[in-house]
Protein backbone atom coordinates (compact mmCIF):
# COMPACT_ATOMS: atom_id res chain seq x y z
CA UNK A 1 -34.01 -25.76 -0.44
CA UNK A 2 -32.93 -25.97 3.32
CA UNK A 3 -30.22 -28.16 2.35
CA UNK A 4 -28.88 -25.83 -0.66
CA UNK A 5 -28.93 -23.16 2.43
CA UNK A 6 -26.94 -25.09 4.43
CA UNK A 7 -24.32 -25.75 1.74
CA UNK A 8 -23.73 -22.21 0.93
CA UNK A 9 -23.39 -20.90 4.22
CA UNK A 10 -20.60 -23.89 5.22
CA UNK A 11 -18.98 -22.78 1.94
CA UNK A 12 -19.03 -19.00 3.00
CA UNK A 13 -17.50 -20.02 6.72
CA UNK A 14 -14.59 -22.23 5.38
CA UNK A 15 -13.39 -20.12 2.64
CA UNK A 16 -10.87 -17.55 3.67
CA UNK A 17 -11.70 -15.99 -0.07
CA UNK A 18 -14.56 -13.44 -0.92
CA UNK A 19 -15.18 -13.35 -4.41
CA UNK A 20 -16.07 -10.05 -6.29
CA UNK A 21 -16.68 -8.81 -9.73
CA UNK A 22 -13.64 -6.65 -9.64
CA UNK A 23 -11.51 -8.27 -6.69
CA UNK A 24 -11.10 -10.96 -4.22
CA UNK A 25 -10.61 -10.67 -0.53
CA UNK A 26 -7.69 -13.25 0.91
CA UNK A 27 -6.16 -13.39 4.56
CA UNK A 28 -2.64 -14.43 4.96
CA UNK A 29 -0.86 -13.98 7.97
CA UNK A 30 1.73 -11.63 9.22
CA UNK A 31 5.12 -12.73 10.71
CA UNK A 32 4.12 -12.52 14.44
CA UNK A 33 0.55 -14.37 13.59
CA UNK A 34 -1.86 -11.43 13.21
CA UNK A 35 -4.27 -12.27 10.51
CA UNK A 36 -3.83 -9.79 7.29
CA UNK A 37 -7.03 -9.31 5.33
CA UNK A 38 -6.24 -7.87 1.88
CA UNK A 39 -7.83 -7.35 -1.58
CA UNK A 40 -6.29 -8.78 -4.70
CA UNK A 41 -7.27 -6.79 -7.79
CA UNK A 42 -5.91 -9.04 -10.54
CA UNK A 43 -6.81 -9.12 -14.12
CA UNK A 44 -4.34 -9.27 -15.91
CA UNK A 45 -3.15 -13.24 -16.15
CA UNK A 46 0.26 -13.15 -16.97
CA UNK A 47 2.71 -13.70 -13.89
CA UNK A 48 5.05 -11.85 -15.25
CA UNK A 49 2.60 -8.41 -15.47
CA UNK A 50 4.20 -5.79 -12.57
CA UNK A 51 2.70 -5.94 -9.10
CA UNK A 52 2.11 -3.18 -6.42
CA UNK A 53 1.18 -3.41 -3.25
CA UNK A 54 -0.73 -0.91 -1.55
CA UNK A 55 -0.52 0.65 1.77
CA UNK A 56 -3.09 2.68 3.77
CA UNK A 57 -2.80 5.92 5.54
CA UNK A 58 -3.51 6.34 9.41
CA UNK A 59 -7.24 5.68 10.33
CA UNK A 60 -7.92 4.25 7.16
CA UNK A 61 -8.22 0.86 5.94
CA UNK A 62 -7.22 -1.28 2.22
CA UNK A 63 -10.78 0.61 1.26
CA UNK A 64 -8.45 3.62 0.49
CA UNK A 65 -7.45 1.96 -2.65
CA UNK A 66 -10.86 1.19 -4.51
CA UNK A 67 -10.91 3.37 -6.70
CA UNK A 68 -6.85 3.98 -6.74
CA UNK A 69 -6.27 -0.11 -7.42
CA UNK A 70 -8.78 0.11 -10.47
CA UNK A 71 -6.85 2.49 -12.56
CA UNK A 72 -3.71 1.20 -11.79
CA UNK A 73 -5.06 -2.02 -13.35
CA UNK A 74 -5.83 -0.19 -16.56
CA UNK A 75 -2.03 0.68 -17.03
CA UNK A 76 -1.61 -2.67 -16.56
CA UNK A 77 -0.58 -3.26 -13.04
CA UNK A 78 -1.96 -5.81 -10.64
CA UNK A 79 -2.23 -4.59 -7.59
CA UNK A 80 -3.10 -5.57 -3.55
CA UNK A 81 -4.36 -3.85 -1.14
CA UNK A 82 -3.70 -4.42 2.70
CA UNK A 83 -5.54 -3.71 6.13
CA UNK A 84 -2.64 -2.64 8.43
CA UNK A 85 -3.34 -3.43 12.38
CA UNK A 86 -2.37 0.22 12.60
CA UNK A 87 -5.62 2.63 10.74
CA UNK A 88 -9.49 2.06 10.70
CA UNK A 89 -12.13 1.63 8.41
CA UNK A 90 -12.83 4.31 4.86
CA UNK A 91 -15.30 3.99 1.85
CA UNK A 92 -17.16 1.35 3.74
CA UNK A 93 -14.57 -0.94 4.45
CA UNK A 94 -13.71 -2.12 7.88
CA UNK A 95 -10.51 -2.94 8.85
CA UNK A 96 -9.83 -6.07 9.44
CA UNK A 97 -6.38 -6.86 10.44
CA UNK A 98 -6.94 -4.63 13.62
CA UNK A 99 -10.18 -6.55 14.71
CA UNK A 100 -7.77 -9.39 14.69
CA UNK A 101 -4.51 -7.64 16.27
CA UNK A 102 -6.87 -6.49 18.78
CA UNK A 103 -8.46 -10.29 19.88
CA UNK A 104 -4.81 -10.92 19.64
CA UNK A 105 -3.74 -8.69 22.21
CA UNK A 106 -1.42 -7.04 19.93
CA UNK A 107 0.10 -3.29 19.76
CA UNK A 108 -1.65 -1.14 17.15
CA UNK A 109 0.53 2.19 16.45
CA UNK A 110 2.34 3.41 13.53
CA UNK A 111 5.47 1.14 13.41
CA UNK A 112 3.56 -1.87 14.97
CA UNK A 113 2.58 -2.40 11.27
CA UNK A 114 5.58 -2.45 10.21
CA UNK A 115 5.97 -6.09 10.49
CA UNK A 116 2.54 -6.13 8.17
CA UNK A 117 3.65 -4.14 5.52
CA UNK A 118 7.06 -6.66 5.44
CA UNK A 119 5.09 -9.89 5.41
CA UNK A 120 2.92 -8.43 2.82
CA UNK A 121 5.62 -7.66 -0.12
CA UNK A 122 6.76 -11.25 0.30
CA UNK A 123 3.57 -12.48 0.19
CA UNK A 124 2.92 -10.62 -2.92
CA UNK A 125 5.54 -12.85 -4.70
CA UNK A 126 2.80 -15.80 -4.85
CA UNK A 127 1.11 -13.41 -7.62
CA UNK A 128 4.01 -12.41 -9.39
CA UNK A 129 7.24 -13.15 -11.26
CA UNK A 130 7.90 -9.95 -12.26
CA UNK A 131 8.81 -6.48 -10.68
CA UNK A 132 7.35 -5.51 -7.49
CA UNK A 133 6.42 -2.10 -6.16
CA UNK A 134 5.79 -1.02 -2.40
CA UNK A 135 3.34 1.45 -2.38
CA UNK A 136 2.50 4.18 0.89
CA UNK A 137 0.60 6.91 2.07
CA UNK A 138 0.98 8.78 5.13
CA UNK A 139 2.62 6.84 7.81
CA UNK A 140 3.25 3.80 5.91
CA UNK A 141 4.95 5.28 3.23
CA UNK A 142 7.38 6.51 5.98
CA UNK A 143 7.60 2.72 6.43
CA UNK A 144 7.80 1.62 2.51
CA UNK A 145 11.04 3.64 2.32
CA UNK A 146 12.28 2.34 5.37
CA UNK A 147 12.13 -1.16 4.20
CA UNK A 148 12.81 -0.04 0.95
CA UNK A 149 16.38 0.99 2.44
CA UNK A 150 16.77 -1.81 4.52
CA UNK A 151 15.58 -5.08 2.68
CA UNK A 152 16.95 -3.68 -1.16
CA UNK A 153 15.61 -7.03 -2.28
CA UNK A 154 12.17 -6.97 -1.48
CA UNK A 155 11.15 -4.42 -4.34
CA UNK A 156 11.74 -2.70 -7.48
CA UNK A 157 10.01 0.30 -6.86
CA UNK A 158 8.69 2.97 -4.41
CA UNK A 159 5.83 5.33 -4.10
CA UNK A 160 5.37 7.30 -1.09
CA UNK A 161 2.80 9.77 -0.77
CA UNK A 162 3.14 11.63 2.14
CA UNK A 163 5.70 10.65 4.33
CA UNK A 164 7.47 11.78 7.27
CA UNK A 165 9.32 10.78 10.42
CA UNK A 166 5.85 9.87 12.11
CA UNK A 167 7.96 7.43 14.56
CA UNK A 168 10.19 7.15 17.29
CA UNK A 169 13.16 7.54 16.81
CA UNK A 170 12.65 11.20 14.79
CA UNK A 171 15.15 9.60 12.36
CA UNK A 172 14.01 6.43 11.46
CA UNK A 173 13.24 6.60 8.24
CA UNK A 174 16.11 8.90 6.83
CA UNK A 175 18.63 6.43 7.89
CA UNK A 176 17.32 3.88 6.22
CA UNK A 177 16.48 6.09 3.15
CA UNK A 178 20.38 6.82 2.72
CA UNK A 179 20.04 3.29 1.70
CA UNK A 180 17.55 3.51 -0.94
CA UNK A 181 18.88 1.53 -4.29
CA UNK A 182 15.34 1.74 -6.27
CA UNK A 183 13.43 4.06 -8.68
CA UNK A 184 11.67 6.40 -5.97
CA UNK A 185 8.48 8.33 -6.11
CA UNK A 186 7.75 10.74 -3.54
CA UNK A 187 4.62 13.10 -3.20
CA UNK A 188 2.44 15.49 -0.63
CA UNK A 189 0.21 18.37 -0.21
CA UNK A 190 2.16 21.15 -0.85
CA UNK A 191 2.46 22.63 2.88
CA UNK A 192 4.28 19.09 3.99
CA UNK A 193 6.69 19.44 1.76
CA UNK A 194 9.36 20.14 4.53
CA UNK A 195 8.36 17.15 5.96
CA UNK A 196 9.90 14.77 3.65
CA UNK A 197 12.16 17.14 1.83
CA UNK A 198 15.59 15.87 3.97
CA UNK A 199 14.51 12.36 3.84
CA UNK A 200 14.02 12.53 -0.72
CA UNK A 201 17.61 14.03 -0.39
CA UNK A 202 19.64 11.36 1.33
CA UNK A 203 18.16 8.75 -1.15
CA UNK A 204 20.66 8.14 -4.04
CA UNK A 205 19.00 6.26 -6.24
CA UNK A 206 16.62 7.51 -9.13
CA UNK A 207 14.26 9.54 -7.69
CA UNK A 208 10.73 11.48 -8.72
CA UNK A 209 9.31 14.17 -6.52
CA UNK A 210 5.87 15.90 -6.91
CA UNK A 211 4.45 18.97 -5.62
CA UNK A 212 0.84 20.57 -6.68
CA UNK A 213 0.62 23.99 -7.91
CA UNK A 214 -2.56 23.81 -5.78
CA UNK A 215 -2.69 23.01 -1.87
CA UNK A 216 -3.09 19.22 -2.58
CA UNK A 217 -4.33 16.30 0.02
CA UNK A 218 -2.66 13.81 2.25
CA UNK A 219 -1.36 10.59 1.74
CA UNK A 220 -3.33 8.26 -1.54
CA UNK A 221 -6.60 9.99 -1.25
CA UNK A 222 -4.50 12.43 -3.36
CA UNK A 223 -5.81 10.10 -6.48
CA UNK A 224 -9.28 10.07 -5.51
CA UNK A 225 -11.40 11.42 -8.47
CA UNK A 226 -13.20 13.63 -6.54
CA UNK A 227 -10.27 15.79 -5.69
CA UNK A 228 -10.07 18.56 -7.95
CA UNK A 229 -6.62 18.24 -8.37
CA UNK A 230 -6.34 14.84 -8.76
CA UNK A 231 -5.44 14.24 -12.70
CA UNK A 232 -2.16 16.12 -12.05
CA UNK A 233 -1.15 13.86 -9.22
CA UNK A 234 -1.80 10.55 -11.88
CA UNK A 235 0.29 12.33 -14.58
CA UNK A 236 2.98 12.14 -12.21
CA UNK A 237 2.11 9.19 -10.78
CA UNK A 238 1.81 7.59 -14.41
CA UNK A 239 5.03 9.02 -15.49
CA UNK A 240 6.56 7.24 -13.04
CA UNK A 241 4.83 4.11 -13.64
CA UNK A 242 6.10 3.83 -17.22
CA UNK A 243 9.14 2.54 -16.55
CA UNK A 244 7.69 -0.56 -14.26
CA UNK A 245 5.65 -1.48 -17.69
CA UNK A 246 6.00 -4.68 -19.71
């Protein structure tokens, strides 16, 4: 019995995977060496099934996307779900990737994660042979339409739910937006609409906006059932989506 004990807990130290009935935690590591902890929701076999990867809002964590990633795997999406160094922990879920930016000695505000979110779409391609979509909520989906304008390559699609030039420079992201190429989905609460409204109309490409009859929420959360409102944001959401199907 001692023995058993001993194997399981060498085999729970050396693996960098936690298994779960609906997911499995990985960490992979970011382009400067910070240690990424993310959660791969992946049923559906096929390589060639369409892949989004999703972003967390400030002070939150990849626990932001529980209940979000779920659905979006029952329209037949995988999906994964990052710790930025930049947020904190939600539902229960710690965030990792600071712990280890911190011990690191690394900077932790809004655009330090930057280099996360980049590292993280093209490690998503180890999952996936078919189109990938950058997904962000409140700060980082100022960054998922920055890289979306300046690395055209790395994705097929955007989502951005709440975004806004949260950085420094003021204009950050609208100058990269100019160069947005992809299908583009942008949503808020209806009082920060003006917050995003000049950077949706510099982008060229196709483009989706969404705005509640109701007040609406910030960033993802948005989606969370509990929200009153939160079955018009998926219709939108899913109309959007349809296009990315197989």
């Amino acid at each position: 019995m001692i023995f058993r004990k001993k194997i399981a807990f060498l085999l729970l130290f050396f693996s960098s995977i936690v298994l779960s009935a609906d997911f499995k935690t990985i960490t992979f590591p970011s382009s400067d060496g910070v240690k990424i902890t993310a959660d791969l929701y992946i049923p559906h076999a096929d390589k060639n099934t369409p892949f989004i990867v999703l972003f967390h809002q400030a002070g939150f964590s990849r626990g932001e996307y529980r209940e979000i990633a779920s659905r979006l795997n029952k329209l037949g999406f995988n999906c994964m779900a990052i710790d930025q160094r930049s947020g904190d922990g939600i539902n229960g879920v710690e965030n990792e990737t600071l712990m280890d930016a911190l011990d690191k000695d690394k900077e932790i505000e809004y655009l330090d994660a930057l280099v996360d979110i980049k590292s993280a779409l093209l490690y998503a391609r180890h999952f996936t042979k078919g189109k990938l979509l950058g997904w962000g909520s409140s700060y980082s989906a100022g960054l998922i339409l920055k890289i979306a304008g300046d690395q055209p390559l790395f994705m097929n699609g955007v989502l951005a739910f709440s975004p806004g030039e949260y950085f420094k420079p003021k204009d950050l992201v609208i100058k990269s937006a100019k160069n947005i190429k992809i299908p583009t989905f942008i949503t808020s609460a209806k009082k920060e609409e003006k917050a995003w409204k000049t950077i949706y109309e510099v982008i060229s490409a196709k483009k989706v906006s969404f705005i509640p009859k109701t007040a609406g929420l910030h960033g993802s959360k948005a989606l969370w059932e509990k929200q009153l409102d939160s079955e018009v944001y998926w219709e939108a959401v899913e109309a959007f989506l349809k296009d990315f199907k197989r």
